[in-house]
C-alpha atoms as a PDB file:
ATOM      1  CA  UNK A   1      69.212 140.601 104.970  1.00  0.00           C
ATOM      2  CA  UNK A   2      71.378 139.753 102.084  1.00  0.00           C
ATOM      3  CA  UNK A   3      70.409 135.618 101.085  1.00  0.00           C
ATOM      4  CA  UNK A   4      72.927 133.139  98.912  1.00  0.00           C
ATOM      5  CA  UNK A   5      73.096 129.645  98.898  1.00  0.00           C
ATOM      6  CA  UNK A   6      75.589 129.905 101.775  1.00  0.00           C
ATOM      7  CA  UNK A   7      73.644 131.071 104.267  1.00  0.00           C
ATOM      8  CA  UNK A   8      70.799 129.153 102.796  1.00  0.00           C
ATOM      9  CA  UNK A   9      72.913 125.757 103.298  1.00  0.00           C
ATOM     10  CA  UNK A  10      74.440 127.385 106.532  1.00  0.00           C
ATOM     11  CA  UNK A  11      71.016 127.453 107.504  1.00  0.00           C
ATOM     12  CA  UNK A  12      69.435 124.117 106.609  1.00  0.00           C
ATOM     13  CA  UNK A  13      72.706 122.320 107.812  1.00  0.00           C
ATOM     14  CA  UNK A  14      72.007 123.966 111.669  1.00  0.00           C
ATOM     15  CA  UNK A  15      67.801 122.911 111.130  1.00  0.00           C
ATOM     16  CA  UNK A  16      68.565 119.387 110.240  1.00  0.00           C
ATOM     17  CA  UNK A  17      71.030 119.098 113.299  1.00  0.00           C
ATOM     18  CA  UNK A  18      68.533 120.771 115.383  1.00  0.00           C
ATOM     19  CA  UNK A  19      65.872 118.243 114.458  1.00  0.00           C
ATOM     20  CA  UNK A  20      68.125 114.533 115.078  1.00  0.00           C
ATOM     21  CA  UNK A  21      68.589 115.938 119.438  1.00  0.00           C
ATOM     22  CA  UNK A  22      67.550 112.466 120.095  1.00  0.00           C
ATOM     23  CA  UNK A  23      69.632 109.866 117.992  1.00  0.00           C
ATOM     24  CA  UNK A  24      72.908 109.056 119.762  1.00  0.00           C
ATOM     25  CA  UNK A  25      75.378 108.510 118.150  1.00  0.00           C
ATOM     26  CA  UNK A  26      76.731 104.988 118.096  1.00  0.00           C
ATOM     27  CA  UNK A  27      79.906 104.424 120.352  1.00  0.00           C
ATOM     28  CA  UNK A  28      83.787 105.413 118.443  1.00  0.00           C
ATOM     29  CA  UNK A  29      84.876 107.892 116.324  1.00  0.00           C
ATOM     30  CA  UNK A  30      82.359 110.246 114.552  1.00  0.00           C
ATOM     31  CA  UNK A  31      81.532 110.039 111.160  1.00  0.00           C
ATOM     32  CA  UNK A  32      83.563 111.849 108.179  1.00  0.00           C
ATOM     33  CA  UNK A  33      80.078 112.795 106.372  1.00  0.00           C
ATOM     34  CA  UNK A  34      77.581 113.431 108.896  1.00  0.00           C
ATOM     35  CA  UNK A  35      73.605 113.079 107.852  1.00  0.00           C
ATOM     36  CA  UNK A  36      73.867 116.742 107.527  1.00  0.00           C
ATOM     37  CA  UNK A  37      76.592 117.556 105.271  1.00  0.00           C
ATOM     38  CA  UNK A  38      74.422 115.094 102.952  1.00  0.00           C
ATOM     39  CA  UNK A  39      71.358 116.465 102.706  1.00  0.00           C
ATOM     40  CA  UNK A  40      72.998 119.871 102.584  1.00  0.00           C
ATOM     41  CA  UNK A  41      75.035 118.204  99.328  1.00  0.00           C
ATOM     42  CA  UNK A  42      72.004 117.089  97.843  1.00  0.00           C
ATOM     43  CA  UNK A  43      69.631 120.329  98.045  1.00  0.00           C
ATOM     44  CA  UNK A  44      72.946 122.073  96.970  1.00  0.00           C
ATOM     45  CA  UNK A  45      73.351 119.820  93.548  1.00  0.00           C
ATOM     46  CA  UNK A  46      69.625 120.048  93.124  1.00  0.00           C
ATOM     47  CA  UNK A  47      69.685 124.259  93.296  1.00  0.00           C
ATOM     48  CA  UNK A  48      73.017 124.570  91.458  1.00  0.00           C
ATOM     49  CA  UNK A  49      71.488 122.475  88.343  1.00  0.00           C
ATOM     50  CA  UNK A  50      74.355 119.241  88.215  1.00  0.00           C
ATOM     51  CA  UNK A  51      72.653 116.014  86.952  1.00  0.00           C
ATOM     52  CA  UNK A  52      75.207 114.173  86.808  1.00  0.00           C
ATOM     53  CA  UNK A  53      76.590 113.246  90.531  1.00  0.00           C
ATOM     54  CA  UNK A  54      80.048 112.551  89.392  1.00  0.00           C
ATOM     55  CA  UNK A  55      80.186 115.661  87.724  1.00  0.00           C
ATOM     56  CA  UNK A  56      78.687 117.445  91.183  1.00  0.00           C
ATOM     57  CA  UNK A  57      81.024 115.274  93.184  1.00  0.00           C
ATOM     58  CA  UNK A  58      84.261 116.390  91.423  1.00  0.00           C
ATOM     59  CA  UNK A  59      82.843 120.173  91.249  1.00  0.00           C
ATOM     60  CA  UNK A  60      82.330 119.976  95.318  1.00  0.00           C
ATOM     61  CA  UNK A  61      85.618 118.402  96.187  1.00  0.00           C
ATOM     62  CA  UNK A  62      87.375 120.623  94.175  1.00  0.00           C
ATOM     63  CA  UNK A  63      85.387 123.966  95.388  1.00  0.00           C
ATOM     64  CA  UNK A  64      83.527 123.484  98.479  1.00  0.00           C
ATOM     65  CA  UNK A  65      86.293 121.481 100.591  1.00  0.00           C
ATOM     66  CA  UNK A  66      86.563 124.449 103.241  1.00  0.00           C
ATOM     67  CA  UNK A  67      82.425 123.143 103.804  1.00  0.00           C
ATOM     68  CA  UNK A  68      82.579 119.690 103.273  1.00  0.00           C
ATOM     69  CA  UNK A  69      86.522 118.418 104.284  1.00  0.00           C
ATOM     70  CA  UNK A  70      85.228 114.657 103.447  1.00  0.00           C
ATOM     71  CA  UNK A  71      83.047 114.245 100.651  1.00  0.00           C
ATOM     72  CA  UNK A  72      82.394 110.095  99.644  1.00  0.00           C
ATOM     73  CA  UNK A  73      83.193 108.771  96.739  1.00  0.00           C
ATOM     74  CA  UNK A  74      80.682 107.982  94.176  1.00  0.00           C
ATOM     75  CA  UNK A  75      79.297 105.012  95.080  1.00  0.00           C
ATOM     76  CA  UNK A  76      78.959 105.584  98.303  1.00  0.00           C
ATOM     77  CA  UNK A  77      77.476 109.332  97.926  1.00  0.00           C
ATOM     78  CA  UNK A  78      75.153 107.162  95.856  1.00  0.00           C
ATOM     79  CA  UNK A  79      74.245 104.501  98.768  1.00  0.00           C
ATOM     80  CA  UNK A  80      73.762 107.337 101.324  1.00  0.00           C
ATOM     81  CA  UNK A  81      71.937 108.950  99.431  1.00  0.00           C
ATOM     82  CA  UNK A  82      69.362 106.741  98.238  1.00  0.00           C
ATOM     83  CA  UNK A  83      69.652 105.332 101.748  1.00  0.00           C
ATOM     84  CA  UNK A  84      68.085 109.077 102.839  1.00  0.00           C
ATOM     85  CA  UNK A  85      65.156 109.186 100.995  1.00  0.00           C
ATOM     86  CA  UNK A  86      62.819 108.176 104.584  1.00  0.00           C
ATOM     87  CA  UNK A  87      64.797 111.400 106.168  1.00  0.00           C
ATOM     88  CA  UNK A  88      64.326 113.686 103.334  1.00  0.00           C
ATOM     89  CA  UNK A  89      60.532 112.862 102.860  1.00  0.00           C
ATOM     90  CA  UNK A  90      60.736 113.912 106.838  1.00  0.00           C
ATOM     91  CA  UNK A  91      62.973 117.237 106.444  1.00  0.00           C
ATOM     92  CA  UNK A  92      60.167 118.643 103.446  1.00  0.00           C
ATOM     93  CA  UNK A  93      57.501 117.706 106.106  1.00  0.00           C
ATOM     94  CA  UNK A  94      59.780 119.581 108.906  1.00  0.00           C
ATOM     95  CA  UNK A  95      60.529 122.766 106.825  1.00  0.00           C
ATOM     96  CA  UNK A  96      57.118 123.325 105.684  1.00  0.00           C
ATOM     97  CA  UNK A  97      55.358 123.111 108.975  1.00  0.00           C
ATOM     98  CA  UNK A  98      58.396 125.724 110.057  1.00  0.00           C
ATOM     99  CA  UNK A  99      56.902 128.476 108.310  1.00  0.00           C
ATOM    100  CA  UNK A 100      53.153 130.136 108.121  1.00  0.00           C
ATOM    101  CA  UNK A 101      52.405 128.509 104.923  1.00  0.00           C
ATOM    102  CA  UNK A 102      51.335 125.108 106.770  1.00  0.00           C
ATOM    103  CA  UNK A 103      48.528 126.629 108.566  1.00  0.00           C
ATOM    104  CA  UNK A 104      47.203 127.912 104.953  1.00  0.00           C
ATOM    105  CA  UNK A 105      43.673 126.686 104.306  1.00  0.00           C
ATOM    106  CA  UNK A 106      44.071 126.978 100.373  1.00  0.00           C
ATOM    107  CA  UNK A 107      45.559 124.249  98.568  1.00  0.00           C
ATOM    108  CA  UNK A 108      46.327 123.707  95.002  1.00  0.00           C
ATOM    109  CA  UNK A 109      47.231 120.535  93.195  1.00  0.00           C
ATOM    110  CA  UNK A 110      48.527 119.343  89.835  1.00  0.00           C
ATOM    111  CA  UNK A 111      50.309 116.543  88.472  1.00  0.00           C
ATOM    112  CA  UNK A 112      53.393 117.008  85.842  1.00  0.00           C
ATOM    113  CA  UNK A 113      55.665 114.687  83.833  1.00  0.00           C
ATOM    114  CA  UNK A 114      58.440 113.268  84.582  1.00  0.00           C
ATOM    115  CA  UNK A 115      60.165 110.817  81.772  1.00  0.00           C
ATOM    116  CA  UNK A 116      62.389 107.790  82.741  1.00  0.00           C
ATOM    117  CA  UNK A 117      63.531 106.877  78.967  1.00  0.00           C
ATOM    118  CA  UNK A 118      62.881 107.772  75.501  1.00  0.00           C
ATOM    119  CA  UNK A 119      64.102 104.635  73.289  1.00  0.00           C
ATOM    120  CA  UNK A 120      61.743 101.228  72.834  1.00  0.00           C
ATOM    121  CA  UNK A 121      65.276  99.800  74.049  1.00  0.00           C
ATOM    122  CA  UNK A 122      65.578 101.627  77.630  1.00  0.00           C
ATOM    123  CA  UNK A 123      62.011 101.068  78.300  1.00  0.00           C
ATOM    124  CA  UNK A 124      62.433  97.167  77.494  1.00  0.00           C
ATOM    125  CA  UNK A 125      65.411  96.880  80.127  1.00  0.00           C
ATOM    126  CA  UNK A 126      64.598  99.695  82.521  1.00  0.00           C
ATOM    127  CA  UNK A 127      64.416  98.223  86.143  1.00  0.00           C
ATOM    128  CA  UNK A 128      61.115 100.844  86.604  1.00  0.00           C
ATOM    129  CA  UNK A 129      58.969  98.602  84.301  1.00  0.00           C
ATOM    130  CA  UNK A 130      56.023  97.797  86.145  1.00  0.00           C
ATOM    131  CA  UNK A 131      56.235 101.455  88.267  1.00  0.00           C
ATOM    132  CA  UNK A 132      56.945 103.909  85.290  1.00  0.00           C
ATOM    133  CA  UNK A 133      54.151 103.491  82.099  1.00  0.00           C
ATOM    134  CA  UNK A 134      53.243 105.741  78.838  1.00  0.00           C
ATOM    135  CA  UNK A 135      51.379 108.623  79.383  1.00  0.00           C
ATOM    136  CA  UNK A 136      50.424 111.590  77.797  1.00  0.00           C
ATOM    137  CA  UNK A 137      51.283 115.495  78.539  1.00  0.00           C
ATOM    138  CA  UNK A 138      48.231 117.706  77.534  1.00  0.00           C
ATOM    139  CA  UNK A 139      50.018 121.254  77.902  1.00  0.00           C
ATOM    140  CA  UNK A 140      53.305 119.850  75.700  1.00  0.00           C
ATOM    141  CA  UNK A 141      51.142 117.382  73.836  1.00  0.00           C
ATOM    142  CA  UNK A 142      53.067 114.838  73.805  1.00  0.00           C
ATOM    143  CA  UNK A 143      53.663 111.572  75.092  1.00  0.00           C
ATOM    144  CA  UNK A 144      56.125 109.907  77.436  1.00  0.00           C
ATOM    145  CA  UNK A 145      57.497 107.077  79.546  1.00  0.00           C
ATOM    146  CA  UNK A 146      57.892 107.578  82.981  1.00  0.00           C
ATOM    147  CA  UNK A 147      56.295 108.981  86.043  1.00  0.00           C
ATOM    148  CA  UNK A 148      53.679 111.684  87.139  1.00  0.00           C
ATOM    149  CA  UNK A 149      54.685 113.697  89.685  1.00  0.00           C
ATOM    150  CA  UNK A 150      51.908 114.651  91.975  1.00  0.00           C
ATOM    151  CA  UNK A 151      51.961 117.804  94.466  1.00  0.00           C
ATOM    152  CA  UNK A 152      49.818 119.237  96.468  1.00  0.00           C
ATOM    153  CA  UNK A 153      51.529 123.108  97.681  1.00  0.00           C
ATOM    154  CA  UNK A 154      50.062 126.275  98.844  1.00  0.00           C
ATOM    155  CA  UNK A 155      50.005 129.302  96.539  1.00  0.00           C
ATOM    156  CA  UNK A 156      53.398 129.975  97.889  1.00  0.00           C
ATOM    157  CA  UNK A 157      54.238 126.808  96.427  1.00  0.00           C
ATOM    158  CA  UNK A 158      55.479 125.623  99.893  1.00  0.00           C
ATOM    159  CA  UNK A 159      54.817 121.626  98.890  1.00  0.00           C
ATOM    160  CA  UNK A 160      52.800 119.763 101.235  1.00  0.00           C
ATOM    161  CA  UNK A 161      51.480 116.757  99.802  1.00  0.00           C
ATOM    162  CA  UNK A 162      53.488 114.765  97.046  1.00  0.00           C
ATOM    163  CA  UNK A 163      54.036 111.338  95.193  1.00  0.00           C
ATOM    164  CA  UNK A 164      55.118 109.415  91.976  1.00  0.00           C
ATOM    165  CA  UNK A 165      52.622 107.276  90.412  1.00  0.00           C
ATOM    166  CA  UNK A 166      52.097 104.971  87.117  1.00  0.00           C
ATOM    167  CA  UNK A 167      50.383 107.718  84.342  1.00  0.00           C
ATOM    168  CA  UNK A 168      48.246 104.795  83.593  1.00  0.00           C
ATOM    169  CA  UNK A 169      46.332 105.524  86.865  1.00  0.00           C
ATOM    170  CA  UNK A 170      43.572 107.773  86.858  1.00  0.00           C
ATOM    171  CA  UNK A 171      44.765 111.643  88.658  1.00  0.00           C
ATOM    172  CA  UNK A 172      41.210 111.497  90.936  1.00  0.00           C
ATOM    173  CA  UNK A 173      42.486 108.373  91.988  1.00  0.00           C
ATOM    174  CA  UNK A 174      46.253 109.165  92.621  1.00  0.00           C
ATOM    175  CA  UNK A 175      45.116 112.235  94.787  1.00  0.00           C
ATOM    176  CA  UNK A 176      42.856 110.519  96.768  1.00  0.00           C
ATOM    177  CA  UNK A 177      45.147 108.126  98.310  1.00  0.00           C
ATOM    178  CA  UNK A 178      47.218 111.014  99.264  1.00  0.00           C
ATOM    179  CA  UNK A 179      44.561 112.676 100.970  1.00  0.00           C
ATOM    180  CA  UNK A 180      43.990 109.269 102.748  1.00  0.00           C
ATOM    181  CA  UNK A 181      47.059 108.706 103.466  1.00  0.00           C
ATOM    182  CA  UNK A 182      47.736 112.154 105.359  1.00  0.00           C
ATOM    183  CA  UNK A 183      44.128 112.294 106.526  1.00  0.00           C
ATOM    184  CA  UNK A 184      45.017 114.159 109.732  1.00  0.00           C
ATOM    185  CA  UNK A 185      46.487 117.210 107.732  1.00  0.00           C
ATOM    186  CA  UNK A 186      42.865 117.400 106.585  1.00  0.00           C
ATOM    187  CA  UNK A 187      41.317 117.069 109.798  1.00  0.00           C
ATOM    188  CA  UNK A 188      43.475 119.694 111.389  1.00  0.00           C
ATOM    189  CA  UNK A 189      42.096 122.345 108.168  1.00  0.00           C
ATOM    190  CA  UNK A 190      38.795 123.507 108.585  1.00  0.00           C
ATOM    191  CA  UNK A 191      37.234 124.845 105.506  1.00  0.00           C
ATOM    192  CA  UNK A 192      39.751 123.328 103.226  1.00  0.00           C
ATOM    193  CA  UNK A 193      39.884 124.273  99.335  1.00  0.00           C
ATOM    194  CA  UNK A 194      40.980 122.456  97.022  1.00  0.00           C
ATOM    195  CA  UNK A 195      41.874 123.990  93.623  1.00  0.00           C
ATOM    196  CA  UNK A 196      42.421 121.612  90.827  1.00  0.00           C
ATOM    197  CA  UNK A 197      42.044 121.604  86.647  1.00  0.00           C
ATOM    198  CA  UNK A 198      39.136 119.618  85.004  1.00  0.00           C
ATOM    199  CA  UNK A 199      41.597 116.483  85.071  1.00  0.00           C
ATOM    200  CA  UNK A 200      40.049 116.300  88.737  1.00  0.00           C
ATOM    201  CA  UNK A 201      36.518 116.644  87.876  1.00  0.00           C
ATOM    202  CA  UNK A 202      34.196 113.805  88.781  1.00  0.00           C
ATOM    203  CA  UNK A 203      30.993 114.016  90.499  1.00  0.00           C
ATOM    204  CA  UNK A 204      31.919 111.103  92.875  1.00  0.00           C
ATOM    205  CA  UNK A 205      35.410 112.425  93.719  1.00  0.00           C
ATOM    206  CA  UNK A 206      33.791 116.016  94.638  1.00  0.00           C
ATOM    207  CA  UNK A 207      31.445 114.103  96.992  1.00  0.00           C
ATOM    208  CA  UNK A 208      34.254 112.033  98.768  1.00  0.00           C
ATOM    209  CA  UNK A 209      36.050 115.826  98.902  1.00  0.00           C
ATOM    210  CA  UNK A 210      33.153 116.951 100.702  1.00  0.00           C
ATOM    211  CA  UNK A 211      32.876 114.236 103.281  1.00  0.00           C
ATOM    212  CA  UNK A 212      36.731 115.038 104.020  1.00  0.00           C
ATOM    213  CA  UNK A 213      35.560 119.144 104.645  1.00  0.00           C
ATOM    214  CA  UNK A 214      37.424 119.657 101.412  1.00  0.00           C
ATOM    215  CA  UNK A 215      35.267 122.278  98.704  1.00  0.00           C
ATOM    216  CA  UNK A 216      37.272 121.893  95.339  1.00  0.00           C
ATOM    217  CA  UNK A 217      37.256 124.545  93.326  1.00  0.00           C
ATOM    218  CA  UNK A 218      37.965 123.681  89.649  1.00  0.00           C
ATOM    219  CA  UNK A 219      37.204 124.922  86.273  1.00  0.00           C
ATOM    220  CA  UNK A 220      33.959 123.671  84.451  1.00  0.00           C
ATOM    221  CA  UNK A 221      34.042 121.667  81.725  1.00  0.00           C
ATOM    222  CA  UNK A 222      32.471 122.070  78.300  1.00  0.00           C
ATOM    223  CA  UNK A 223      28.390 121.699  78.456  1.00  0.00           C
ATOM    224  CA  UNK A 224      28.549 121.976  81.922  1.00  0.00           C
ATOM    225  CA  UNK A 225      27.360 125.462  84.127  1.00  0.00           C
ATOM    226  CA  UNK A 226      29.843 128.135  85.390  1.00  0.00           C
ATOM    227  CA  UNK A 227      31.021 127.027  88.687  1.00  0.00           C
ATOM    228  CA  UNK A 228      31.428 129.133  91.728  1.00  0.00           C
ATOM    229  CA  UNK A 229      34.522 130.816  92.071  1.00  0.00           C
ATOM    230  CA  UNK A 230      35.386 130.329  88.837  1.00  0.00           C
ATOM    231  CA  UNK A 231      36.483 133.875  87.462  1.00  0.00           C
ATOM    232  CA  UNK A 232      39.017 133.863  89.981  1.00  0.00           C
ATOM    233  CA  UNK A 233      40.389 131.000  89.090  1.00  0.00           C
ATOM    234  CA  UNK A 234      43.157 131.309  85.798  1.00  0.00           C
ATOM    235  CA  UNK A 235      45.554 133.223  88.072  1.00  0.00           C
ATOM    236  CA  UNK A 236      45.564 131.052  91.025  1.00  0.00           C
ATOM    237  CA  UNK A 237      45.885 127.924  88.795  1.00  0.00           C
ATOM    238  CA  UNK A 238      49.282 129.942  87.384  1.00  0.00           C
ATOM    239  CA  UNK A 239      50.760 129.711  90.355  1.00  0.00           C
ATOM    240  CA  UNK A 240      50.836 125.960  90.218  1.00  0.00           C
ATOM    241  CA  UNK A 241      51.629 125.625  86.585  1.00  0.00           C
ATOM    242  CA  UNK A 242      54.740 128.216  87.699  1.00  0.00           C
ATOM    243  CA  UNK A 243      55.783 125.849  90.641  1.00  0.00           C
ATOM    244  CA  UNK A 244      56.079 122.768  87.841  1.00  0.00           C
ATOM    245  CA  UNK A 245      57.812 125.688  85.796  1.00  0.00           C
ATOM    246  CA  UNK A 246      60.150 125.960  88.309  1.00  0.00           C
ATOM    247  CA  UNK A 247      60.710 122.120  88.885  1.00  0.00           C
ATOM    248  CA  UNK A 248      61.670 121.725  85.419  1.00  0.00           C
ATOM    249  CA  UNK A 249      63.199 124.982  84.329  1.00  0.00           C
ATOM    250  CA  UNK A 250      65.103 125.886  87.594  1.00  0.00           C
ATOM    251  CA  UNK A 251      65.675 122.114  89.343  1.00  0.00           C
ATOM    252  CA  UNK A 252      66.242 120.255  86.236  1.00  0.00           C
ATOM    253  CA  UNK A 253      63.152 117.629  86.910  1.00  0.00           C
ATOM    254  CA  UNK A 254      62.796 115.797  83.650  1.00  0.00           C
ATOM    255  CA  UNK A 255      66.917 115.619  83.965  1.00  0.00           C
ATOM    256  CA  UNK A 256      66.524 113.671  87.251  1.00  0.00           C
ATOM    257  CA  UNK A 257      68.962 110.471  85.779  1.00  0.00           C
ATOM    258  CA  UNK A 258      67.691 107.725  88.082  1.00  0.00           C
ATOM    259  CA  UNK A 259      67.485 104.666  86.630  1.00  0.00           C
ATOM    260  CA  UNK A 260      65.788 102.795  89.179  1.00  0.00           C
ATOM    261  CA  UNK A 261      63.249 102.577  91.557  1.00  0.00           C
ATOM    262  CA  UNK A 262      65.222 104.137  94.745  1.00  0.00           C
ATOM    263  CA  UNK A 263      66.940 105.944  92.273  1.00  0.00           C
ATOM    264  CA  UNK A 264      64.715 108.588  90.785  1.00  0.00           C
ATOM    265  CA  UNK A 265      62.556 108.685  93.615  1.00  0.00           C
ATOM    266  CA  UNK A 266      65.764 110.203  95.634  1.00  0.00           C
ATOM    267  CA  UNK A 267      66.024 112.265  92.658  1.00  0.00           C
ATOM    268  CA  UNK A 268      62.814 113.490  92.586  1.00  0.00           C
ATOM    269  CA  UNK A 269      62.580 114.054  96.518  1.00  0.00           C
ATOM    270  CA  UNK A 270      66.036 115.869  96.793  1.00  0.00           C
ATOM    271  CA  UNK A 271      64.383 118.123  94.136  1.00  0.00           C
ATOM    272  CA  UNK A 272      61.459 119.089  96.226  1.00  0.00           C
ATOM    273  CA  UNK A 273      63.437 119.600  99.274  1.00  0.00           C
ATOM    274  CA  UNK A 274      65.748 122.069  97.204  1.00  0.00           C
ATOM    275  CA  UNK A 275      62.101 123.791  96.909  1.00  0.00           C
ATOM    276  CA  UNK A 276      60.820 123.543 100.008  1.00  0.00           C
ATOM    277  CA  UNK A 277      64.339 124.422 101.554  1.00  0.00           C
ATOM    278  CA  UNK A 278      64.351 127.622  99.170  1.00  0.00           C
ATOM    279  CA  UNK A 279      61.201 128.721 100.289  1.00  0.00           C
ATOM    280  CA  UNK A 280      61.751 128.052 103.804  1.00  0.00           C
ATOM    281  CA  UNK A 281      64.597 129.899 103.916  1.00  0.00           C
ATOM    282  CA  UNK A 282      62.869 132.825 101.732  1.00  0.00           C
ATOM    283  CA  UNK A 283      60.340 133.284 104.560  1.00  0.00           C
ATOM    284  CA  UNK A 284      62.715 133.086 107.593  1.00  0.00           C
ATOM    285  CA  UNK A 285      64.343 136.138 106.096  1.00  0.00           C
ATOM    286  CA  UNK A 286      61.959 137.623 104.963  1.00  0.00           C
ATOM    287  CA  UNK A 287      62.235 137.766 101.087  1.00  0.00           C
ATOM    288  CA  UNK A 288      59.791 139.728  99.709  1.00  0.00           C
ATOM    289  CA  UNK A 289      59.468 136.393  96.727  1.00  0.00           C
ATOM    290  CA  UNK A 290      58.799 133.336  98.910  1.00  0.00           C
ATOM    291  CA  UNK A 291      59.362 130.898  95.596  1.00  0.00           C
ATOM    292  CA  UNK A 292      62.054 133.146  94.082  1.00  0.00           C
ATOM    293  CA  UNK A 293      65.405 130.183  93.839  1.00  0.00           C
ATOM    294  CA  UNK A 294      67.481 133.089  92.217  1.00  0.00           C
ATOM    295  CA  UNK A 295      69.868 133.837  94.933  1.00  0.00           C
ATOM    296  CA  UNK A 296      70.801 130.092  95.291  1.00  0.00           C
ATOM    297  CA  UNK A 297      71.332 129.275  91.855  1.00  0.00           C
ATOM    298  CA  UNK A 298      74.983 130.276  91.264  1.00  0.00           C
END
């Protein structure tokens, strides 16, 4: 089967509609831009590499009108879409658990940058002081203000878990509120593993792992014994270090432009349902590249 963004969007658009069967719609005439056409928008701008909105806005009322008849103006593309974040945190939940890749008992987690402001000035004013903080990138080498974006994904890089936390706080820490959080996805996994980097390694964390059913596997660190599994482990860790890749060479991450809270966490989550939605779509047609976004990127 021949896969482009159209049937990709045609797709999604009929999945989202398929999962709202019981909201009714409020009484009067329909709305212009249904919850559909948004999302749809949004994984759309994310895949076809627009930063800017008002650029993306002009660029879809001028091309994709036959799609999208009524597209909002920019401030209220903006509102609805920042408004959306609860439904697409739902729709990456909904399209992962629509393919094999939820039931996989291997997961693999990593945390990447992702900058909010490079002056002394923007970070002074920025409305994320107090969320965003300095950290530093170890693979770039380099230091930054902004966010860390945590994911947890299978080796198909279907995501599963993810947040946005302070780089001040420690990555053992960060993860294990998400496992906490979503402790049922745990419970429903026997034999869970966990493949990490030595960021993650602490004998403490490994033991609250355990408790979970969770075996991390992880590399060792200097001074310290080769752990089991290990050999296998520098190709399966490039498969998460290619799904970051792909985040910030494909989907633009660390060109998100929010500039506030609700901002570039919609950013960030439109992002990961471009990904998710890719690879969702990949597998229901069976695409012999699950994580492959080169059919939708033009």
């Amino acid at each position: 089967m021949t896969t482009n963004l159209d049937t990709l969007v045609t797709a999604l658009y009929v999945k989202i509609d398929d999962e709202r069967p019981g909201l009714r719609r409020a009484p009067g005439r329909p709305p212009a831009f249904s919850h559909s056409e948004l999302l749809c928008l949004a994984v759309m701008q994310a895949l076809l590499g627009f930063h800017s909105e008002a650029r993306w806005l002009r660029y879809a009322r001028e091309h994709l009108s036959e799609a999208f008849p009524y597209i909002p103006k920019d401030p209220g593309y903006n509102k609805r879409l920042r408004a959306a974040l609860p439904q697409i945190k739902r729709m990456i939940r909904v399209l992962a658990t629509n393919t094999d890749f939820w039931h996989d008992t291997v997961w693999i987690a990593d945390s990447t940058p992702v900058p909010c402001g490079m002056s002394r000035p923007t970070v002074k004013r920025s409305e994320l002081a107090g969320w965003a903080g300095y950290g530093y990138c170890a693979s770039h080498s380099r230091f930054f203000w902004g966010l860390r974006l945590y994911l947890v994904c299978t080796p198909a890089g279907m995501p599963i878990l993810w947040s946005l936390a302070d780089p001040k706080i420690g990555e053992r820490e960060v993860l294990t509120a998400m496992l906490e959080v979503d402790a049922e996805l745990v419970a429903d996994r026997q034999g869970l593993l966990l493949i990490t980097d030595k960021g993650f390694a602490s004998k403490a964390f490994e033991r609250s792992l355990s408790e979970q059913g969770i075996t991390l596997l992880r590399p060792s660190r200097k001074k310290e014994a080769l752990r089991p599994g290990e050999p296998m482990l520098k190709k399966v860790r490039q498969l998460i270090e290619s799904v970051n890749d792909t985040f910030k060479g494909q989907l633009d991450l660390e060109q998100h432009g929010g500039r506030t809270v609700e901002g570039v966490a919609v950013r960030v989550a439109q992002r990961v349902l471009a990904l998710a939605a890719a690879i969702w779509h990949n597998f229901q047609t069976g695409q012999a590249v699950s994580r492959s976004l080169t059919a939708y990127d033009h």
